[in-house]
Each structure stands twice: as C-alpha cells, then as structure tokens.
Protein backbone atom coordinates (compact mmCIF):
# COMPACT_ATOMS: atom_id res chain seq x y z
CA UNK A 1 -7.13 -24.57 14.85
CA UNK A 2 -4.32 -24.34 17.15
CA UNK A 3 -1.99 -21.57 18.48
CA UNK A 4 1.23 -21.29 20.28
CA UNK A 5 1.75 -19.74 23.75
CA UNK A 6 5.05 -18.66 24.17
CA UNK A 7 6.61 -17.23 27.26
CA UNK A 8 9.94 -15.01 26.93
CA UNK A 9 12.70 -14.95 28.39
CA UNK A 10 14.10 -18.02 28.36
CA UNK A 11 17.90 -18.35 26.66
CA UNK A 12 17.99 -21.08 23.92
CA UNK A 13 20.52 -23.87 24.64
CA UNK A 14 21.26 -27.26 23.54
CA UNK A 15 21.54 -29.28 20.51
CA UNK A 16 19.38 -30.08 17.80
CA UNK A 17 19.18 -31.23 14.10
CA UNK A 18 18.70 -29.32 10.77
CA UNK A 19 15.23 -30.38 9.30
CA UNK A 20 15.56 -31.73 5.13
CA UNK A 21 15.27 -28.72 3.03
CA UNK A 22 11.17 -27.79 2.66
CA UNK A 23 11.53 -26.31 -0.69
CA UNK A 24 13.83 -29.25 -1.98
CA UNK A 25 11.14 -32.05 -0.54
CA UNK A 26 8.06 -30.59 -2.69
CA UNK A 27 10.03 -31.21 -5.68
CA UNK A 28 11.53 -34.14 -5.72
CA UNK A 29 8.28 -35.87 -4.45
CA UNK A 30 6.76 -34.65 -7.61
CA UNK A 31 9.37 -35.35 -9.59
CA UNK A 32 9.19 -39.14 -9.08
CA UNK A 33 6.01 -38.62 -11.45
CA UNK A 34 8.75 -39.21 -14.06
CA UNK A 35 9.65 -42.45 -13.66
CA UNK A 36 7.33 -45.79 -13.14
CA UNK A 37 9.96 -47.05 -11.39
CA UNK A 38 10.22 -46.85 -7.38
CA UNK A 39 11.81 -44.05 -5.56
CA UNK A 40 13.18 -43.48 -1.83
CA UNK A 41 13.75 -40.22 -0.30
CA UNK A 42 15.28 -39.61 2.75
CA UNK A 43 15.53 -36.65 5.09
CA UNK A 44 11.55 -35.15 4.24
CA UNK A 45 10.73 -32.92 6.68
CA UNK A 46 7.63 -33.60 8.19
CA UNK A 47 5.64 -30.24 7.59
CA UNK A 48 2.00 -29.21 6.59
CA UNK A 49 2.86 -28.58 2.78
CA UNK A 50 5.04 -31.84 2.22
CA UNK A 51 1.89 -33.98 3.74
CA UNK A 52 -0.35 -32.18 1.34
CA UNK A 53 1.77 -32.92 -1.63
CA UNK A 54 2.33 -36.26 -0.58
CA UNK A 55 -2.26 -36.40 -0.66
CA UNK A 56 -1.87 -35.01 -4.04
CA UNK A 57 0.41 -37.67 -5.18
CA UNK A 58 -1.76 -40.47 -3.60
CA UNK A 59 -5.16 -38.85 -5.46
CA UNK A 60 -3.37 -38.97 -8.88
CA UNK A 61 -2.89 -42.93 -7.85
CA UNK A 62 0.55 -43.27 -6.93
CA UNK A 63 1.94 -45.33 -4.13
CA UNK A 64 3.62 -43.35 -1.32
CA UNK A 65 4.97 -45.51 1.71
CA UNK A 66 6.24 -44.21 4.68
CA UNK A 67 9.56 -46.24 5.69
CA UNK A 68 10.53 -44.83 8.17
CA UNK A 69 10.54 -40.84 10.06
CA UNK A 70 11.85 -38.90 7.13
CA UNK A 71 12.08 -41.35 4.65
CA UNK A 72 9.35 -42.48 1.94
CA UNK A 73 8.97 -44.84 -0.83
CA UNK A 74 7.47 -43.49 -4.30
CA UNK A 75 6.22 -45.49 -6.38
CA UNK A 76 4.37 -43.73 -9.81
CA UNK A 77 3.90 -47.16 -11.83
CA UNK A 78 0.12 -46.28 -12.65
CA UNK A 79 -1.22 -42.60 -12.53
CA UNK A 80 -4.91 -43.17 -12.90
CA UNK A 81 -5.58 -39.01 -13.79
CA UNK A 82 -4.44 -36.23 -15.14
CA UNK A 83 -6.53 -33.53 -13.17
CA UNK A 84 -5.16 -32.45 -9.64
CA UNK A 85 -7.90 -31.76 -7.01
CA UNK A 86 -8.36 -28.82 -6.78
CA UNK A 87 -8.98 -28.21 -2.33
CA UNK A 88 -5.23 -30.05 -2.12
CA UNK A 89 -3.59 -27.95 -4.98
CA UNK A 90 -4.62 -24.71 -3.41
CA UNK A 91 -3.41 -25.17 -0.24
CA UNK A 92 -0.45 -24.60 -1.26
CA UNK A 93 2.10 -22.74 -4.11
CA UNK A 94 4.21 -26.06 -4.91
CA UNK A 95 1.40 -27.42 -6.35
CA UNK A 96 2.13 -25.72 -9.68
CA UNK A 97 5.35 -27.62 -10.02
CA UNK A 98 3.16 -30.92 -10.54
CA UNK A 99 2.93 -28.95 -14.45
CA UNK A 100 6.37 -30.20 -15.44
CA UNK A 101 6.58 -33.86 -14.61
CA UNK A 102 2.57 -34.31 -15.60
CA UNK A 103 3.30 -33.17 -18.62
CA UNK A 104 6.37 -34.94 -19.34
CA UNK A 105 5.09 -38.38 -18.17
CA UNK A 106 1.57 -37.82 -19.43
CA UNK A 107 1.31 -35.15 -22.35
CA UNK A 108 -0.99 -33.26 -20.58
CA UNK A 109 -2.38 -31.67 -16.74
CA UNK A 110 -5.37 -29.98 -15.41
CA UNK A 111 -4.62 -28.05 -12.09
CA UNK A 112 -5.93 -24.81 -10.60
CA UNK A 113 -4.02 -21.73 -9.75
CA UNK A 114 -1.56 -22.38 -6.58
CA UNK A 115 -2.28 -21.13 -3.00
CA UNK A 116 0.20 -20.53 -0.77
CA UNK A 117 1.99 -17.45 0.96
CA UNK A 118 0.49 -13.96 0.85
CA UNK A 119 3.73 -12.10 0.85
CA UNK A 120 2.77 -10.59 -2.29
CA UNK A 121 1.75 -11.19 -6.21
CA UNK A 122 4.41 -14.17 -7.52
CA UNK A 123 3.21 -14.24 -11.13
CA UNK A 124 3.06 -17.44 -13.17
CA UNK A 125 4.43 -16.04 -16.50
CA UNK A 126 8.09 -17.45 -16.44
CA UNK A 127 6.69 -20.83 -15.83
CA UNK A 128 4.32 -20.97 -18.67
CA UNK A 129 6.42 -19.38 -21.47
CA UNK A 130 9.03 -21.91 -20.72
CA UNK A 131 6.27 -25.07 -20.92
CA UNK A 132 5.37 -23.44 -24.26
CA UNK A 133 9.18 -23.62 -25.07
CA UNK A 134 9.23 -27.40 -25.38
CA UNK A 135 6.00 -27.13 -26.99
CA UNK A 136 3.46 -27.79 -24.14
CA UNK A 137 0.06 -25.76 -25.28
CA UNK A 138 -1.61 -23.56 -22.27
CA UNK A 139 -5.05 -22.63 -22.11
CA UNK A 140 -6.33 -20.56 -18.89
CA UNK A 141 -9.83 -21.48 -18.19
CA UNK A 142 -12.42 -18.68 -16.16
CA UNK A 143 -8.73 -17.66 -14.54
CA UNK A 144 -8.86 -20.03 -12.19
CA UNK A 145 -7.67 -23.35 -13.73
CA UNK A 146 -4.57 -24.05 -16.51
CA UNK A 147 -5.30 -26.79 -19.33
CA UNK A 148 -1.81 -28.16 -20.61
CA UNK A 149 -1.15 -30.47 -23.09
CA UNK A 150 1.19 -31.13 -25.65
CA UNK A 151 1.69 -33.85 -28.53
CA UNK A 152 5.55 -34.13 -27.96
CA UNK A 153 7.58 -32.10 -26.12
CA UNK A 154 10.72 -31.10 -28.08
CA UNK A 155 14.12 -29.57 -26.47
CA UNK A 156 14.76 -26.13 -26.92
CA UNK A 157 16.49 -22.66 -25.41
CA UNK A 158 14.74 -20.77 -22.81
CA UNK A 159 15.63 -17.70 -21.00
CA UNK A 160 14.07 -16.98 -17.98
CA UNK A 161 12.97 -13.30 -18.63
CA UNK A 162 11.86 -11.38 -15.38
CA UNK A 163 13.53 -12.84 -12.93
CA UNK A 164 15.24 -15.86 -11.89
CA UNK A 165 12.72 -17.73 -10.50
CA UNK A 166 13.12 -20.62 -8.64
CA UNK A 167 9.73 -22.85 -9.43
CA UNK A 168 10.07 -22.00 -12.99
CA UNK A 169 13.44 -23.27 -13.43
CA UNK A 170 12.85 -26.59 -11.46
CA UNK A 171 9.53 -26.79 -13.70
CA UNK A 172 11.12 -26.47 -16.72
CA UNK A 173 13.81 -29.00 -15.94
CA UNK A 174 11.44 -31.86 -15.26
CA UNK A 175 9.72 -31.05 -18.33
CA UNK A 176 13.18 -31.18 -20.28
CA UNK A 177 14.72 -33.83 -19.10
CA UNK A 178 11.90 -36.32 -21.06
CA UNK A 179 12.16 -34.06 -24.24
CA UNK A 180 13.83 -35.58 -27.16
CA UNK A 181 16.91 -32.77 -28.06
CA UNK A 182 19.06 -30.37 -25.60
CA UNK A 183 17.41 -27.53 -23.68
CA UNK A 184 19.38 -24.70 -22.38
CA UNK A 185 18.07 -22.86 -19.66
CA UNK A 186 19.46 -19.46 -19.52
CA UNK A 187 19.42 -17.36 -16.04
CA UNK A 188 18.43 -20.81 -14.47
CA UNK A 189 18.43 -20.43 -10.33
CA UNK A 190 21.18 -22.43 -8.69
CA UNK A 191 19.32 -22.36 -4.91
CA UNK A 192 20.59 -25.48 -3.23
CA UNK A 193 17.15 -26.95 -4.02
CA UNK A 194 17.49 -26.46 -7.44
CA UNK A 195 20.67 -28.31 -7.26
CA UNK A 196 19.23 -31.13 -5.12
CA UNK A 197 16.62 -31.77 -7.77
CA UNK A 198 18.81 -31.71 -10.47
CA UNK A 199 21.61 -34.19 -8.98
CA UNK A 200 18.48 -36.38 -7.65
CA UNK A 201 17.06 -36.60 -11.63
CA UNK A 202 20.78 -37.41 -12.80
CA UNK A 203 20.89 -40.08 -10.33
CA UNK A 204 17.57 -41.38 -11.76
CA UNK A 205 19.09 -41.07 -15.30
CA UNK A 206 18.68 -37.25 -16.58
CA UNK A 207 21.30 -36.13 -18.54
CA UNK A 208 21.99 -32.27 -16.96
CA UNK A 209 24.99 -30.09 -17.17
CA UNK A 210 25.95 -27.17 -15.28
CA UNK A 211 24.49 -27.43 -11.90
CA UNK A 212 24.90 -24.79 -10.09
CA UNK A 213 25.35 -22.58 -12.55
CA UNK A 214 22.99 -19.72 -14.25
CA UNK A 215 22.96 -21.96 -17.66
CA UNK A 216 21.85 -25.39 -17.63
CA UNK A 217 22.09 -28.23 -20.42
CA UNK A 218 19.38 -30.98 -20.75
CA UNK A 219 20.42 -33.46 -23.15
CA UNK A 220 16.56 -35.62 -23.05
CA UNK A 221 16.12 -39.20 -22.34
CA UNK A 222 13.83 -41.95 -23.58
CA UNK A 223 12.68 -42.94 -19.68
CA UNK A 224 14.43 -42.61 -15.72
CA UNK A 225 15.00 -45.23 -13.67
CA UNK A 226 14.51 -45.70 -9.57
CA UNK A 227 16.76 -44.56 -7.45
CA UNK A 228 17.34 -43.56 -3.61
CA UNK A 229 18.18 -39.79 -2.48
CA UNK A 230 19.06 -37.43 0.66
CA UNK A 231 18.33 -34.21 0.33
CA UNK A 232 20.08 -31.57 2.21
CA UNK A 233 19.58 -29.14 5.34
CA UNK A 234 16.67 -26.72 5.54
CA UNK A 235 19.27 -23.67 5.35
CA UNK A 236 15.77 -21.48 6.21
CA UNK A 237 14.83 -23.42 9.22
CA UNK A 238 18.77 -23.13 10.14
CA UNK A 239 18.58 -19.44 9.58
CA UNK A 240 15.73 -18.87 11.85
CA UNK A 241 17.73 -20.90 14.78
CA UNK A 242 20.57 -18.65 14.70
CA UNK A 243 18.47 -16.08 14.60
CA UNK A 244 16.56 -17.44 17.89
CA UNK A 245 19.63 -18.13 19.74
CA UNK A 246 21.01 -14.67 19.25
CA UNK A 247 18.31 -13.15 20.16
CA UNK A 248 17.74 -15.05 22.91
CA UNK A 249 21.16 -14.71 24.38
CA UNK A 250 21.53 -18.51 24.25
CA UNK A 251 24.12 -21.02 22.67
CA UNK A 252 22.85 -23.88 20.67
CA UNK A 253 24.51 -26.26 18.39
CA UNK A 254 22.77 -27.71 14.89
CA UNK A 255 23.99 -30.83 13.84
CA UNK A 256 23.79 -31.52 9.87
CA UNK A 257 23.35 -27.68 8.84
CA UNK A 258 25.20 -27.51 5.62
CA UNK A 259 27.34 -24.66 6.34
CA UNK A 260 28.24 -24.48 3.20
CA UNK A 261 25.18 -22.96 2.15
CA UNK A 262 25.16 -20.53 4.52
CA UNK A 263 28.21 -17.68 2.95
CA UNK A 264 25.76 -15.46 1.94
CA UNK A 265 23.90 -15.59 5.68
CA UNK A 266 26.54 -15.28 7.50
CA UNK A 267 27.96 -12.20 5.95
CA UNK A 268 24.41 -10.03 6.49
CA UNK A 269 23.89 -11.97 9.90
CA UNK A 270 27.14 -9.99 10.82
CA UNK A 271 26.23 -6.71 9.64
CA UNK A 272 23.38 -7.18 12.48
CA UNK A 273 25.74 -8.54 14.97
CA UNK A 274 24.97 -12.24 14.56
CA UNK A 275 28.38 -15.00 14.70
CA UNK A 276 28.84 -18.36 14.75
CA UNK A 277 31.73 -21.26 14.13
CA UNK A 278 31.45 -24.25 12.08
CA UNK A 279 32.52 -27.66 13.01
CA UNK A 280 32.60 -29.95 10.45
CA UNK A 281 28.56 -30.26 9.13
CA UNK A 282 27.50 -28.27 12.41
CA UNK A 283 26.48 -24.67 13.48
CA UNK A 284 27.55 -23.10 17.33
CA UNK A 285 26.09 -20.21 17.76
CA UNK A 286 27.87 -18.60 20.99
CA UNK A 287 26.23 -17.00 23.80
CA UNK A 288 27.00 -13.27 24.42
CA UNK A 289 26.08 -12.75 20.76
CA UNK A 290 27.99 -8.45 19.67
CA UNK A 291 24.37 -7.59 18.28
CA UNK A 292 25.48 -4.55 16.71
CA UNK A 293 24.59 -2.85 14.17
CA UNK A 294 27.71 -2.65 11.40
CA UNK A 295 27.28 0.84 10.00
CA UNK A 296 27.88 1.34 5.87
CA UNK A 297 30.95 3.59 5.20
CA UNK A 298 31.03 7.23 6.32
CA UNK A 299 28.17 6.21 9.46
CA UNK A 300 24.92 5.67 6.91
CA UNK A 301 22.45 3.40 7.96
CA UNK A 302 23.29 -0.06 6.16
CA UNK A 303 20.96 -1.75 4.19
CA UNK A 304 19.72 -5.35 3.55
CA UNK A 305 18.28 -6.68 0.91
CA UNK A 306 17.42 -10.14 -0.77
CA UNK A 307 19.12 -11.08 -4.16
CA UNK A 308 18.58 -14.47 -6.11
CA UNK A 309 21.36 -16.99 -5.00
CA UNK A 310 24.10 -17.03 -4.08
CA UNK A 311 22.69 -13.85 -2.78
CA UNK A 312 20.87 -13.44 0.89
CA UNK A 313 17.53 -15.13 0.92
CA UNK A 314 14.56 -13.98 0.85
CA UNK A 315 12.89 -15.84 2.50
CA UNK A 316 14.89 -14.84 5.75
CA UNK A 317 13.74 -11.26 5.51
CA UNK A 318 11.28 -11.71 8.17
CA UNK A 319 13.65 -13.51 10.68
CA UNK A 320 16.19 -10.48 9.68
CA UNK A 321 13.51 -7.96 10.53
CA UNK A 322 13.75 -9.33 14.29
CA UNK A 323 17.28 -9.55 15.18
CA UNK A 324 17.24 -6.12 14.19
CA UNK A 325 14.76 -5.25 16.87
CA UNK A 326 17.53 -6.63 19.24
CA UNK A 327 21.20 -5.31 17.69
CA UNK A 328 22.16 -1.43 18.78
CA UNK A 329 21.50 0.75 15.61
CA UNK A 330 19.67 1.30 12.60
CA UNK A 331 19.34 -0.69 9.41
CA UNK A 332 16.90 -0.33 5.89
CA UNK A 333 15.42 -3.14 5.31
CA UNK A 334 14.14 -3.84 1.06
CA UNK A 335 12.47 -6.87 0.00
CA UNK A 336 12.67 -5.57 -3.55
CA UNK A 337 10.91 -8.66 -4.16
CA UNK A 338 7.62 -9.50 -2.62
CA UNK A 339 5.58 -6.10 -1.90
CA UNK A 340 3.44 -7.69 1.14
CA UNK A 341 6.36 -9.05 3.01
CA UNK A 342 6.81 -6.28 5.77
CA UNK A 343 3.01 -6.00 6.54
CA UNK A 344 3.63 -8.58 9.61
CA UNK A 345 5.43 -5.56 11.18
CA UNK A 346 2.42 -3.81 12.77
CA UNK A 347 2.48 -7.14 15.42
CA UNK A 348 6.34 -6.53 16.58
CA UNK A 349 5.04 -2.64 16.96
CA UNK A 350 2.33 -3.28 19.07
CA UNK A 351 5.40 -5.12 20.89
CA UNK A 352 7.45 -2.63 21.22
CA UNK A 353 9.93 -2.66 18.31
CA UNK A 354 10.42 0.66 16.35
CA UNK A 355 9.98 0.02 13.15
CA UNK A 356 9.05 2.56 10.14
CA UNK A 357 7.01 1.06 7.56
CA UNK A 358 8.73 3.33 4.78
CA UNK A 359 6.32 1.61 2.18
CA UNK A 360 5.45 -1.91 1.20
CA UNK A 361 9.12 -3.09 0.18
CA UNK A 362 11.02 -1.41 2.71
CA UNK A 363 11.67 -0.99 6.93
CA UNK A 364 13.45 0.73 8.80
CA UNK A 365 14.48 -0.75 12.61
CA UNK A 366 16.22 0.99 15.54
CA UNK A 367 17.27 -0.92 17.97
CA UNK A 368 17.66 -2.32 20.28
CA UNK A 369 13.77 -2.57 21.90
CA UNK A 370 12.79 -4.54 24.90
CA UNK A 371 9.74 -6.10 23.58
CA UNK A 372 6.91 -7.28 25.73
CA UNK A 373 4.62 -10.30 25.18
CA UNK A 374 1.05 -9.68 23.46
CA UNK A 375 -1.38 -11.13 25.47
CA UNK A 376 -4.36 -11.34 23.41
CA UNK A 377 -2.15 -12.38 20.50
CA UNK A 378 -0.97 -11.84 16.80
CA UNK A 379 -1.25 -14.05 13.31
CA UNK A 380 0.80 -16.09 11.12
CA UNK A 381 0.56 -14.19 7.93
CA UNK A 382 2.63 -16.68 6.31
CA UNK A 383 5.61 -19.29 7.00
CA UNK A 384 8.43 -16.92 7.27
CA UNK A 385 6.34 -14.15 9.32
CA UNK A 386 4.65 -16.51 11.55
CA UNK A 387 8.32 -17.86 12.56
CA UNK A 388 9.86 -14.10 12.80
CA UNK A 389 7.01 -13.43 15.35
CA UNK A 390 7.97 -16.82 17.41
CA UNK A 391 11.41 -15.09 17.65
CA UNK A 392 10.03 -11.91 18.75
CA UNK A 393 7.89 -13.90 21.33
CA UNK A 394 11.21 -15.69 22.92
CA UNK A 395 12.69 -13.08 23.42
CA UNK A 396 9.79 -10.92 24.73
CA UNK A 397 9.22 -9.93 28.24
CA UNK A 398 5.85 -12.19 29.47
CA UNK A 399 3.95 -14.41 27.22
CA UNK A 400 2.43 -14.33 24.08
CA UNK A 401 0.02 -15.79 21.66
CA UNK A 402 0.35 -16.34 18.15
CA UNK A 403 -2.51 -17.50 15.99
CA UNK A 404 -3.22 -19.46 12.96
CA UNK A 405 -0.01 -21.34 13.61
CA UNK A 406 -0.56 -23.90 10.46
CA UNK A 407 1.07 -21.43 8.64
CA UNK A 408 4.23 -22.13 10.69
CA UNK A 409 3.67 -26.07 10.34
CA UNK A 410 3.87 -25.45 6.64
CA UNK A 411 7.19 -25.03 6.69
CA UNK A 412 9.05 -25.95 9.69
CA UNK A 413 9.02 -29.16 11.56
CA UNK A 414 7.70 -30.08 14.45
CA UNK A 415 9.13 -26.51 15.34
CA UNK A 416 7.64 -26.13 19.33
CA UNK A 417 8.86 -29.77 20.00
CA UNK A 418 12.61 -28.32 18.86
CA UNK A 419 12.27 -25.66 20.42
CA UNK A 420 11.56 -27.40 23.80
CA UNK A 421 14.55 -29.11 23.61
CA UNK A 422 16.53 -26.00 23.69
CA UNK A 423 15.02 -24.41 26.95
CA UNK A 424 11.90 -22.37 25.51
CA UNK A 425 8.46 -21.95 27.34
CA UNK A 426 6.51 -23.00 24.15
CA UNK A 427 3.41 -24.90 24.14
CA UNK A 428 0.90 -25.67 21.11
CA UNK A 429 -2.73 -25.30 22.49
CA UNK A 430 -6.15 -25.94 20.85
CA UNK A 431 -8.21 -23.10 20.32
C-alpha cells in the first residue's frame, strides 16, 4: 500500500504530454481476442487497470509483448480457455467487456461480475439484452458469475434502452462485427473511445458505418486481420490538468491533447472560470486563471451536470467539484448519473471547502475557500475522486495525505512523476 504526500502551494508550470485514452486502451486490448492474427497498439497508458487486463489476456493464453513504453504486441493465435479468473476480473469493471469478443471468437465465456469504481450501482442489463440480440444465451449463476454461450451469433437491431451506455455499446460491437447479417445499434454512444474502437476494428477488417453517430451499422465478416493502431489522448487525464493548473494559479502546456474533444469541457470549464488556447494538438492553460463563477440568467446559481457525449463528462464531475471550491460564487452540482459520486465531499469539508451535500446526486459549492492540508489524511474512493482530492491537496495550504492511492494508478499514469515535472511537492511513500 502506498500513499501520496502532497504539499500545497506550489503553482503548476511546464510542459507535459497527454497520456493514451484509459477507457479506449481496455478495449481495444480485448478486442484483439477477435482476430488470430497479431496486433500492435501504441500510445497504452501505463495504469493499474490496463496491466490487469493485459494479466487477463495472458491467463486466457494469449501473447502480449511489450515493444516498447506505450506500445504492445497482441498476439491471440491460441486461447487455451474460455473462463476468466476470477481475482483479475474483479479488480476491475472493464473486465465485462471480455463478453463480446469471447463470445464472438469462441461461442461462449465464463466470467464473474466486474469490480471496479464505487461511484454508484452501473447495472449490467443493457449489455446482456444486446448479447441475447445476436443470439448469445445468458445464464447468471449464485449472482456472482455469467455463463454465455451461443451456437451462432446472427446480426440483428438493438436499441440500447436505459441509457446510452458506453461498455454496452463497445460490447455489442465486438460481438457484431463476427455475426453473419447487419446489426444496427440504435442510441449507440459516440465517446471518443467508442470511436477509437470502432475505426481500430475497421482497420482490422470490420465492416461499421456511422461512427460517431447515435446509430451504427455492422455489416459481419467471416474473420479480421492484424493490424497496428494509436489511440488518442486521455481527454479525462487532460481535464484534470487544466483543472490543476487553474487551481493552482500556474501555466502549463499539454502536448498531444486532442482539443478537439474537449468542446463540451471547455464550455462548463468557463462557466467556473477556467480558459485556455489551443495550438495546433496542444493545451496552454494561462496563469492568472478569471475563476469566476458565470451566473445563469436573471443571477440564479448555474448548474452543471453530466450528459452522454458530446455532452460534459462524467467522469470529470469530481475534478469540477474542486475548481469550484476555488472560483468566486455558487454553482449546483447533479451527477444525475451515478448516486455515490459526491460522497468524496466530506474530505474537501474537513478542508475547508463549503460544500452542501443536497442529497446523493447533487452539491452545492461557494466559493472561493482557502483550503488547508489534512494531516492525518483522506481516501481514494475511486479514480476520479482520488484525483479531485490531489487537486484539492495542490492547492491547499500545508501538506496532505491521501490514502489508498491505487485507485488513482488505475487510471492515470504515472500521475506524481507528471506532476513533478510541473513544480508540485508530490511524493509517493510506502505505508
């Protein structure tokens, strides 16, 4: 077990490069279970959850090679079971996206239920009524492990029902794109992940239409091929800089950010006060940051909330949560979406933030708070609130602890050595 020891105070300035997208990494790496033919990938972030999925892929008996930092050679000729170990699969929530491509390559998949963040319930529903689309038969064993199989998966129509969900969609595709006849998926996600797997498969072979778009066509194919792919900036891990530069009161620049992905960002970033430029692939984020509160019209209190994309992540709730601590005014804060999201805020209370928990989906924050450093230290509930309270922490007066800091490695990359670069007091220590 480790934690980090942060001390505050310390403008963030310097350079340094976006991270590959986490959420695009732990499904492309499963998705070379489709082909027996080699793969490269390039730009995989080294975090926690990738190295796990990369041990689950080894135990099922295919090849994985490092080539290089970032880049890895898959190789899926021979995949000696069907059954995922069960300790690796629950460590973490991708895990259930191993369904799609098992099935598709093998006709069939043993794996327990995923692990993962505990921002709230993130039911399994849309995922299994769209295997059963193409035919795959489900059987949910003492409620704690899934039994899929199928005899031939056959193209068909799916609409996602409750939600757009992002796993379920990717799952679905991989499943598809072996299916003899077209599948339509209907209120598909479009996330830039989503995309990224879907140009990645076409590159291997896949026949899909409409990337990017709500309604996808999967015209099947007998087999993929090898290929090589980059996947694109970690627009989370990019969020979460801006978001500690600001705060900070520093200027930073990140090379290969993807701006492009960021519209959506940068439009509730400025509602808290937050600005940056773009030049050409890169983020500046200038010093002397407004962080100010943009009322709604007639003076209410303006509020923020997540929406699927191209709406504002949700994912960056957390991060949001603290920048508001630091811009002058007030703002409602409703993460309509995950009910256990906000229950990190007690730590940045204890701080010094003022923050009413109105209930589990929403927050309210007046700022701006000078927040001081918590000595004898706060958790890592998940990814996304074990990074918000790194933010709080570097911009904190005096120096803080924050526990059970794997959560953090889960999803951002070698995030103190980063953050180092840029000025902060931030050490990793063994507990």
């Amino acid at each position: 077990m480790s934690k980090f020891v942060i001390e505050g105070g310390y403008p963030l300035k310097g350079t340094i490069t976006a991270s590959g997208n986490k959420n695009a990494a732990l499904k492309l790496l499963p998705a070379c279970l489709l082909t027996d033919e080699p793969v490269i990938l390039h730009n995989i972030p080294d975090i926690r959850d990738v190295r796990n999925t990369i041990l689950i892929l080894r135990d099922l008996g295919v090849e994985v090679t490092e080539l290089r930092p970032g880049s890895w050679r898959v190789h899926a000729q021979n995949i000696r079971k069907t059954e995922l170990d069960s300790i690796l699969a629950a460590r973490t929530r991708a895990s259930f996206v191993f369904s799609g491509p098992m099935i598709a390559r093998m006709g069939q998949v043993t794996l327990p239920l995923p692990g993962g963040d505990v921002i709230g319930g993130r039911p399994l529903d849309t995922h299994v009524q769209g295997l059963k689309a193409l035919g795959v038969q489900v059987e949910l064993v003492n409620r704690g492990i899934f039994r899929m199989h199928t005899n031939q998966l056959q193209g068909a129509g799916y609409l996602l029902q409750a939600e757009a969900s992002v796993t379920a969609t990717e799952n679905v595709i991989m499943a598809a794109v072996l299916a003899p006849g077209e599948t339509i998926i209907d209120n598909a996600a479009s996330e830039p992940h989503v995309r990224d797997l879907c140009y990645f498969l076409n590159q291997l072979g896949a026949k899909i239409e409409g990337i990017g778009t709500n309604r996808l066509h999967i015209q099947g194919v007998e087999r993929l091929s090898g290929g090589e792919y980059t996947i694109g900036a970690d627009f989370m891990e990019v969020g979460s800089f801006i978001g500690a530069a600001a705060i900070t009161g520093g200027e930073i620049r990140i090379k290969n950010a993807d701006p492009h992905n960021l519209a959506m960002i940068r439009l509730v970033y400025e509602k808290l006060g937050v600005v940056w430029e773009v030049d050409g692939n890169d983020v500046i984020v200038p010093a002397n940051q407004p962080l100010r509160i943009q009322p709604a019209l007639s003076g209410r209190i303006p509020e923020i909330k997540p929406m699927p994309w191209p709406g504002f992540p949700p994912d960056l709730m957390s991060i949001a949560v603290v920048i508001a601590t630091q811009s002058e005014g007030s703002v409602l804060l409703h993460d309509w979406m995950y009910e256990s999201r906000f229950f990190f805020v007690d730590n940045l209370t204890f701080m010094g933030a003022r923050i009413v928990l109105c209930d589990p989906h929403r927050v309210i924050v007046q700022g701006r708070s000078q927040l001081y450093a918590s000595p004898h230290g706060v958790p890592s509930p998940d990814i996304r609130a074990g990074m918000a309270m790194v933010l709080a922490a570097l911009c904190a007066e005096g120096t803080s602890t924050i526990h059970n800091i794997r959560q953090i490695d889960r999803g951002y990359e070698r995030i103190e050595y980063k953050l180092q670069a840029l000025g902060a007091k931030i050490e990793r220590v063994d507990e």
